[in-house]
PDB file of N, CA and C in Angstrom:
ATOM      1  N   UNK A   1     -24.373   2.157  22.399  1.00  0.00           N
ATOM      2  CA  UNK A   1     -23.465   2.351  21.290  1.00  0.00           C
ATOM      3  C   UNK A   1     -22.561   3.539  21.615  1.00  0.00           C
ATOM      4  N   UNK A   2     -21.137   3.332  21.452  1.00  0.00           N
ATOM      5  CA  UNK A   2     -20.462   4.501  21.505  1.00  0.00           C
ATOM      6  C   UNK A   2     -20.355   5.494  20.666  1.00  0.00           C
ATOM      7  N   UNK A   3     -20.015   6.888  20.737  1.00  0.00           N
ATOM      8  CA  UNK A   3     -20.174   7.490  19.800  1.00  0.00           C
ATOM      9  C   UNK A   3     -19.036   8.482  20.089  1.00  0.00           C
ATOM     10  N   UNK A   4     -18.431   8.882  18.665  1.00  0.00           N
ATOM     11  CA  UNK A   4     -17.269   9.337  19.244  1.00  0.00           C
ATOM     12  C   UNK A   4     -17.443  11.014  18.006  1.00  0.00           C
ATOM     13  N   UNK A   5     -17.220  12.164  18.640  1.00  0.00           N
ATOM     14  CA  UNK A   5     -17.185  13.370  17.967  1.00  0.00           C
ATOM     15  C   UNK A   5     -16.213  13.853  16.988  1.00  0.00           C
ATOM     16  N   UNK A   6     -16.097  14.504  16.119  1.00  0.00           N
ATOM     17  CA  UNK A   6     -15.062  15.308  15.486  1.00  0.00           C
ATOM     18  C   UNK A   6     -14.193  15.860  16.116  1.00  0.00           C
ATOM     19  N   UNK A   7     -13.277  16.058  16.277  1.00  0.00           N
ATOM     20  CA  UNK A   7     -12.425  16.986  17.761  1.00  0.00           C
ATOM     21  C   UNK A   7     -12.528  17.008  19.021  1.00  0.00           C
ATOM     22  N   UNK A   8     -12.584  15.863  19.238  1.00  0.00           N
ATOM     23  CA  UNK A   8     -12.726  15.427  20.794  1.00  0.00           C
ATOM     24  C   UNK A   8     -12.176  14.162  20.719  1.00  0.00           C
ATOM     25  N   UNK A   9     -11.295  13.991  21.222  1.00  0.00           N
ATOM     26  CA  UNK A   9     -10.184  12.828  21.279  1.00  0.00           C
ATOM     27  C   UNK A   9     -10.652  12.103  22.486  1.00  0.00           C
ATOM     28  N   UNK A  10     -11.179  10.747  22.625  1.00  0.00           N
ATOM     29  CA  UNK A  10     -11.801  10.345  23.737  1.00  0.00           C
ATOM     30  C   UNK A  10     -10.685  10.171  24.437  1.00  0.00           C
ATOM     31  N   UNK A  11     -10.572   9.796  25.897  1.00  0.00           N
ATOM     32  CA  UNK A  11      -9.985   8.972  26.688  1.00  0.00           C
ATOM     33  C   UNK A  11     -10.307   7.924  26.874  1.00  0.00           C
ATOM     34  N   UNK A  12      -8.923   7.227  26.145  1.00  0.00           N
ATOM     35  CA  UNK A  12      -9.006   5.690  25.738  1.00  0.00           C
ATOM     36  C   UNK A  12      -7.155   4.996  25.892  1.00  0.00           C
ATOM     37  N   UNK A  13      -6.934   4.136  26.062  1.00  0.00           N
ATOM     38  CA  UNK A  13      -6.203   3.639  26.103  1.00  0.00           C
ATOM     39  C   UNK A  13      -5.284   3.328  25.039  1.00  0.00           C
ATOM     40  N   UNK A  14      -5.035   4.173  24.373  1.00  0.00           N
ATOM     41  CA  UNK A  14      -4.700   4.007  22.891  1.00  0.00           C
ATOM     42  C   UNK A  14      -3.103   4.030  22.908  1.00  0.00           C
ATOM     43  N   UNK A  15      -3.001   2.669  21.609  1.00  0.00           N
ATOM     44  CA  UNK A  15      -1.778   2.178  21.751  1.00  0.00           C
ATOM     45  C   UNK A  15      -1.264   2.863  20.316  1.00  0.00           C
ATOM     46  N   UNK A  16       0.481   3.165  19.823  1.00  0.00           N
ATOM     47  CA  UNK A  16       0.994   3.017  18.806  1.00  0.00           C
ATOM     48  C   UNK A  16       1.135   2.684  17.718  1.00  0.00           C
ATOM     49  N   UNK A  17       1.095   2.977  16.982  1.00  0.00           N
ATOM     50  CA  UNK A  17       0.882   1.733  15.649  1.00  0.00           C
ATOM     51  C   UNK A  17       1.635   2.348  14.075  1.00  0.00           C
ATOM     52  N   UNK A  18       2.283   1.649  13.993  1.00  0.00           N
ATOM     53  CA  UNK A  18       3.323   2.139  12.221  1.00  0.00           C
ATOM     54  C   UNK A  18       2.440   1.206  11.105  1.00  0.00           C
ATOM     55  N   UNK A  19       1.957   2.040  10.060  1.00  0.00           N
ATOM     56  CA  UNK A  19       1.661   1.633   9.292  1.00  0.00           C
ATOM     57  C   UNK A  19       2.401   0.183   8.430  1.00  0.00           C
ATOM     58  N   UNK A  20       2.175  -0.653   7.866  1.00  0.00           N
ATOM     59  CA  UNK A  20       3.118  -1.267   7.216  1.00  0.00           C
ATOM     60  C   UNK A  20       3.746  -0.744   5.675  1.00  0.00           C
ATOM     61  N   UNK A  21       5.139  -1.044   5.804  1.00  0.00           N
ATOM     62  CA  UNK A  21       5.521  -0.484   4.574  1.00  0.00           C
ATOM     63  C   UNK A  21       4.575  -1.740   3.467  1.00  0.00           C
ATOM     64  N   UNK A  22       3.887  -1.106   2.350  1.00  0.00           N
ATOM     65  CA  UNK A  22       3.062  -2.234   1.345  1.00  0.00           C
ATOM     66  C   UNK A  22       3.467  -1.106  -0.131  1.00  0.00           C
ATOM     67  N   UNK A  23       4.546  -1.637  -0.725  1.00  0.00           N
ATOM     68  CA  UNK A  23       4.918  -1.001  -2.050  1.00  0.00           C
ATOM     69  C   UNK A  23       3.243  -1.304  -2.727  1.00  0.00           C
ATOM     70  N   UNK A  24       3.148   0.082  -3.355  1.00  0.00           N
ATOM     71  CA  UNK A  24       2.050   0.158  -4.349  1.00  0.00           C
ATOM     72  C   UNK A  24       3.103   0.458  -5.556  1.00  0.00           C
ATOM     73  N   UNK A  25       2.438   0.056  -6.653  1.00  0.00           N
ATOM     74  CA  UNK A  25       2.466   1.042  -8.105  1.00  0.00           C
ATOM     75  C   UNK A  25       2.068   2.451  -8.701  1.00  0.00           C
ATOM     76  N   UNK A  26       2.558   3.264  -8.499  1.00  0.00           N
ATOM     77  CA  UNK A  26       2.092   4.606  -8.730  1.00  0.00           C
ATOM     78  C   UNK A  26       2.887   5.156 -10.257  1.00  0.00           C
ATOM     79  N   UNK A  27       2.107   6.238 -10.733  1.00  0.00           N
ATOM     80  CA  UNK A  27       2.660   7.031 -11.998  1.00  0.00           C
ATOM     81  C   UNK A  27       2.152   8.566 -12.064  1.00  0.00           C
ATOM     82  N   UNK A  28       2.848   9.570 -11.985  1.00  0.00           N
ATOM     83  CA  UNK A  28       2.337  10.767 -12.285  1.00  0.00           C
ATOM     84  C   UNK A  28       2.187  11.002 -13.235  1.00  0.00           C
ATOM     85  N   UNK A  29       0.838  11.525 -13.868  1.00  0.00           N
ATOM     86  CA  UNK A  29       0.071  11.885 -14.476  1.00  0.00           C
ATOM     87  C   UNK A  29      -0.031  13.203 -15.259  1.00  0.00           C
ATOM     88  N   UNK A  30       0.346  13.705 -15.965  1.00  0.00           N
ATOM     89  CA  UNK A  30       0.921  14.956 -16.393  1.00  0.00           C
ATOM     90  C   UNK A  30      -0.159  15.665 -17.151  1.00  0.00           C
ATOM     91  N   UNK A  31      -1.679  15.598 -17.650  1.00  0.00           N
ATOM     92  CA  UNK A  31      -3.062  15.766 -17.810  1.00  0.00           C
ATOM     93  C   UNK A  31      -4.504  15.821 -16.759  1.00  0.00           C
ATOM     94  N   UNK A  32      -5.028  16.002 -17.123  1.00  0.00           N
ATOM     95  CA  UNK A  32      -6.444  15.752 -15.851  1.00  0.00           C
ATOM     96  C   UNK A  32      -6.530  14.617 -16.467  1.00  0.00           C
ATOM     97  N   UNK A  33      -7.345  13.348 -15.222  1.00  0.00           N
ATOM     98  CA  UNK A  33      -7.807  12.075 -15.681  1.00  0.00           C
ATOM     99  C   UNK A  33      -8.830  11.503 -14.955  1.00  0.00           C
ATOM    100  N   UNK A  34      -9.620  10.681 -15.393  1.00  0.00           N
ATOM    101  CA  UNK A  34     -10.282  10.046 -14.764  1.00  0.00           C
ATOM    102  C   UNK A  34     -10.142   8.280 -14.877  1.00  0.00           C
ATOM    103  N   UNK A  35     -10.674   7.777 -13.274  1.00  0.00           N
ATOM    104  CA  UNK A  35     -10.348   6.256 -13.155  1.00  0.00           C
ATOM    105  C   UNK A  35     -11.734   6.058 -12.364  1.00  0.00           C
ATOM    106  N   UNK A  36     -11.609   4.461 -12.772  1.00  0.00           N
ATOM    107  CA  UNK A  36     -12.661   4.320 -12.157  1.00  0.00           C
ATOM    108  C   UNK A  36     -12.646   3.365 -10.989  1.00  0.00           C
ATOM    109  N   UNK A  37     -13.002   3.711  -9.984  1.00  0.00           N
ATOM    110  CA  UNK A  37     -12.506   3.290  -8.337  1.00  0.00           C
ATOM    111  C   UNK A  37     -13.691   2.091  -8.399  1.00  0.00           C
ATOM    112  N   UNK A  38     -13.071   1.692  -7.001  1.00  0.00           N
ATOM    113  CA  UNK A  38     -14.484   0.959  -5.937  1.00  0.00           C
ATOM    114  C   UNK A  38     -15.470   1.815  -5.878  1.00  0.00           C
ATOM    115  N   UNK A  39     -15.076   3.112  -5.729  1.00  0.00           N
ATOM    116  CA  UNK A  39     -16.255   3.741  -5.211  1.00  0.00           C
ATOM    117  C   UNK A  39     -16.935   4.683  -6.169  1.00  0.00           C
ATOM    118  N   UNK A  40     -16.478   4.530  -7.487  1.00  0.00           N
ATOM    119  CA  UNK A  40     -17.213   4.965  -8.699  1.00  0.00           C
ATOM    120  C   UNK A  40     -15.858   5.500  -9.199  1.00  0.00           C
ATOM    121  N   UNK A  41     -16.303   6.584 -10.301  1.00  0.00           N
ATOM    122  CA  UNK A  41     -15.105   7.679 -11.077  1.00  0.00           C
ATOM    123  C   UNK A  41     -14.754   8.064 -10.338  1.00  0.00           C
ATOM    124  N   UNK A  42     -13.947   8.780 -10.306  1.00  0.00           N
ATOM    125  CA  UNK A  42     -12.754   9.969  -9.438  1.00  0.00           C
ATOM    126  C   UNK A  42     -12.203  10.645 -10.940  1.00  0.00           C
ATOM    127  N   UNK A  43     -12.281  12.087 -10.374  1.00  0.00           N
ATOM    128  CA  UNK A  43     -11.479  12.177 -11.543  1.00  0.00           C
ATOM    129  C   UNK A  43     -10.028  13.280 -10.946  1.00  0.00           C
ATOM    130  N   UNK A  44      -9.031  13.123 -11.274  1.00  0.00           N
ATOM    131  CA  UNK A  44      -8.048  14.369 -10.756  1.00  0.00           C
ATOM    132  C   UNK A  44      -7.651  14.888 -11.751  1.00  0.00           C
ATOM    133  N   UNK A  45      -6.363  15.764 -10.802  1.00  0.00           N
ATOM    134  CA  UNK A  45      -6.125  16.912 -11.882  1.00  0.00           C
ATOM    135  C   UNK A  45      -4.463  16.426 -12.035  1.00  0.00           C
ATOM    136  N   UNK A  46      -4.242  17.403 -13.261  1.00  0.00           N
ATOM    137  CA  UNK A  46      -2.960  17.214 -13.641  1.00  0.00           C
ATOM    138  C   UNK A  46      -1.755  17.322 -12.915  1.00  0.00           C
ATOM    139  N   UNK A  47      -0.507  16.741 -13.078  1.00  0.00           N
ATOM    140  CA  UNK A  47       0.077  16.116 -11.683  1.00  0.00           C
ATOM    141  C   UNK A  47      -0.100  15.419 -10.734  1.00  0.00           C
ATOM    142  N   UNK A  48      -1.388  14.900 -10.670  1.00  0.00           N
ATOM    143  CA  UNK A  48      -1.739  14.030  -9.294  1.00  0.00           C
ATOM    144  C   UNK A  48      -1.102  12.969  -9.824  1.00  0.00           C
ATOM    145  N   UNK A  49      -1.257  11.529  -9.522  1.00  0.00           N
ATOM    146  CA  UNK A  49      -0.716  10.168  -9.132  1.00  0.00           C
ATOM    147  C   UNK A  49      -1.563   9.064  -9.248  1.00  0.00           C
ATOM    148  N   UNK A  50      -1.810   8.201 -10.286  1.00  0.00           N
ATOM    149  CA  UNK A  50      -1.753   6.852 -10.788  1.00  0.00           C
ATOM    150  C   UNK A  50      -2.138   6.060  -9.509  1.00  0.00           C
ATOM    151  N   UNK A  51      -2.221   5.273  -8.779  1.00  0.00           N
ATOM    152  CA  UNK A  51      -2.327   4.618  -7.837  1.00  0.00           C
ATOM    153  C   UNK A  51      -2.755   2.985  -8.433  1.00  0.00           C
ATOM    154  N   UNK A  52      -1.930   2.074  -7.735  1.00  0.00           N
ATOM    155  CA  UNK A  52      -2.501   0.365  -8.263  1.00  0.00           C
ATOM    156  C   UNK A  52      -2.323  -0.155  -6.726  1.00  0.00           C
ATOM    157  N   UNK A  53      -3.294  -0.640  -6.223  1.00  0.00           N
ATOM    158  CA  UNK A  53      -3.047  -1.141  -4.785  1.00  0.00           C
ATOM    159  C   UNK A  53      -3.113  -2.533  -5.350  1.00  0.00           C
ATOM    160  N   UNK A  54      -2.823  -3.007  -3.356  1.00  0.00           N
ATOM    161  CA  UNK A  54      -2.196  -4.135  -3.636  1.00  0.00           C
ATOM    162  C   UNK A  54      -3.195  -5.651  -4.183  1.00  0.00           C
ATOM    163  N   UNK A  55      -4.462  -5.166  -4.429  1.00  0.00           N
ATOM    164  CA  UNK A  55      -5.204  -6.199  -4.732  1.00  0.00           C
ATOM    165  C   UNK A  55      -5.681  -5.823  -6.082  1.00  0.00           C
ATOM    166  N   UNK A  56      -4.984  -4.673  -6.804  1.00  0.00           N
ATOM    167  CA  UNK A  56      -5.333  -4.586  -8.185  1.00  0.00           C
ATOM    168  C   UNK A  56      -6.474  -3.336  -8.578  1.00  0.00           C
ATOM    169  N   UNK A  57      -6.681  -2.677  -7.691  1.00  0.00           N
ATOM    170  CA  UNK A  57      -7.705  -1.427  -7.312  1.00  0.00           C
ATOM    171  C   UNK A  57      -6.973  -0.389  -8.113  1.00  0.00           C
ATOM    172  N   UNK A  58      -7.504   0.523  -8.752  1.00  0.00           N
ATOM    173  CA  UNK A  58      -6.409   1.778  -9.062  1.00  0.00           C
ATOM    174  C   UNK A  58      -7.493   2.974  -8.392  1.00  0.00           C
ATOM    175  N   UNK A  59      -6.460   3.854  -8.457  1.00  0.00           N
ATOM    176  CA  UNK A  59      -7.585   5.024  -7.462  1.00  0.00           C
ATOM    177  C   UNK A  59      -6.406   6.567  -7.942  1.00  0.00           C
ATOM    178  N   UNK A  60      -7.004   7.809  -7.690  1.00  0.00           N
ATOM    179  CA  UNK A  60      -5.986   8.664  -7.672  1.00  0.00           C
ATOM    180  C   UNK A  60      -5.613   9.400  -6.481  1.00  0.00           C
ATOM    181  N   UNK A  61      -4.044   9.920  -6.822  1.00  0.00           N
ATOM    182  CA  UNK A  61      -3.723  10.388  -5.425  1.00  0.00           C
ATOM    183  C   UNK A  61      -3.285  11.989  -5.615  1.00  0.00           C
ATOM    184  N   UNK A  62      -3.945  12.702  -4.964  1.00  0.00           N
ATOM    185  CA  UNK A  62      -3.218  14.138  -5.095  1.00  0.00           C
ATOM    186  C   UNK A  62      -1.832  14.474  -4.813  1.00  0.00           C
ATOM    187  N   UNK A  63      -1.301  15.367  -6.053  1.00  0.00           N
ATOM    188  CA  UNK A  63       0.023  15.596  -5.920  1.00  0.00           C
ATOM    189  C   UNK A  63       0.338  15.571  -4.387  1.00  0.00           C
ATOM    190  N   UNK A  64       0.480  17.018  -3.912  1.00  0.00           N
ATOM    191  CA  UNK A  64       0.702  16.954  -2.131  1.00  0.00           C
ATOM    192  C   UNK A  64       0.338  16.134  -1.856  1.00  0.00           C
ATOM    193  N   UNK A  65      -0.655  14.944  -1.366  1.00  0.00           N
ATOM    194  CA  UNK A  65      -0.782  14.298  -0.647  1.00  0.00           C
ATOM    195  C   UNK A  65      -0.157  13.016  -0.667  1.00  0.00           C
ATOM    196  N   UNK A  66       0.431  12.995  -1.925  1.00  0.00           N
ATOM    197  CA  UNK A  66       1.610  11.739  -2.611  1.00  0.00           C
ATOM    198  C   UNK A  66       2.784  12.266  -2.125  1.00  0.00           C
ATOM    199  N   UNK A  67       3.373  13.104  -2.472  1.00  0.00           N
ATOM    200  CA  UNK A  67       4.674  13.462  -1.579  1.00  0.00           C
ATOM    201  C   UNK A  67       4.588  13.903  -0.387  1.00  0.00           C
ATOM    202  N   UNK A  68       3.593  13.852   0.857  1.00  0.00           N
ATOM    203  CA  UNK A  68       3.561  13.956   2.343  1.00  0.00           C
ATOM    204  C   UNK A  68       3.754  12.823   2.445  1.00  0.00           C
ATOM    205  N   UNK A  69       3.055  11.618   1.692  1.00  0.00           N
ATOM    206  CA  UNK A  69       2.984  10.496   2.627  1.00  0.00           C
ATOM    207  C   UNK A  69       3.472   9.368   1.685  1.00  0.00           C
ATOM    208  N   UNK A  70       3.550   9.439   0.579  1.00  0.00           N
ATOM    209  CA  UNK A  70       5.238   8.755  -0.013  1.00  0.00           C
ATOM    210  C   UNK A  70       6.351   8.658  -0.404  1.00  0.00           C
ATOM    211  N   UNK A  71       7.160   8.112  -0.466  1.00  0.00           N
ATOM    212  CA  UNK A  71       8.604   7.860  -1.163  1.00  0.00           C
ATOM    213  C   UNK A  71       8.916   6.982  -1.986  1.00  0.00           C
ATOM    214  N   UNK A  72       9.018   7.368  -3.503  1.00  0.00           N
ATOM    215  CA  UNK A  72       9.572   6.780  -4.531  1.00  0.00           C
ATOM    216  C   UNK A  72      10.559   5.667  -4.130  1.00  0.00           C
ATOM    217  N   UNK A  73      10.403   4.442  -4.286  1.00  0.00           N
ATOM    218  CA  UNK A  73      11.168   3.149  -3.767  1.00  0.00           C
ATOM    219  C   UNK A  73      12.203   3.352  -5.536  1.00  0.00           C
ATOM    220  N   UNK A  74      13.499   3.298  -4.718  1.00  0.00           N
ATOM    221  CA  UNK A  74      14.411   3.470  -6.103  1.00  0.00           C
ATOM    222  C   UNK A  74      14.943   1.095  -6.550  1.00  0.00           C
ATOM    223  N   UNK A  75      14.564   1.247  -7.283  1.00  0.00           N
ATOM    224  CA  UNK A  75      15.625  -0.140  -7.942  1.00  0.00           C
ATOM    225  C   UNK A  75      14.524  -1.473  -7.529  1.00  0.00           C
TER     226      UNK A  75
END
């Protein structure tokens, strides 16, 4: 079995890869809230982000980590 470490980047042949653009539904949240995931409650804090994936899942997303890694789709 392979086993691969925390901070040790194996040498591997590793190829490129772009995520696909997959519009979700999102809403910021202007209170603390809680939802209830796949993987039980979550609860965040005020300002974080609404989340509806694409099979109907809702989950939350932390402020920063919603504006590093999305962009508001306008129209």
């Amino acid at each position: 079995m392979l086993e691969f470490k925390k901070g040790e980047i194996p040498v591997l042949d590793f190829q490129l890869a772009i995520k696909k653009p997959v519009p979700l539904r999102c809403v910021q949240i202007l209170e603390p809230f809680k939802v209830e995931t796949m993987e039980g409650v979550l609860e965040a804090k005020s300002g974080d982000y609404l989340m509806i994936g694409i099979k109907g899942e809702m989950y939350p997303c932390e402020k920063k980590i919603f504006e590093e890694t999305y962009e508001i789709v306008k129209g």
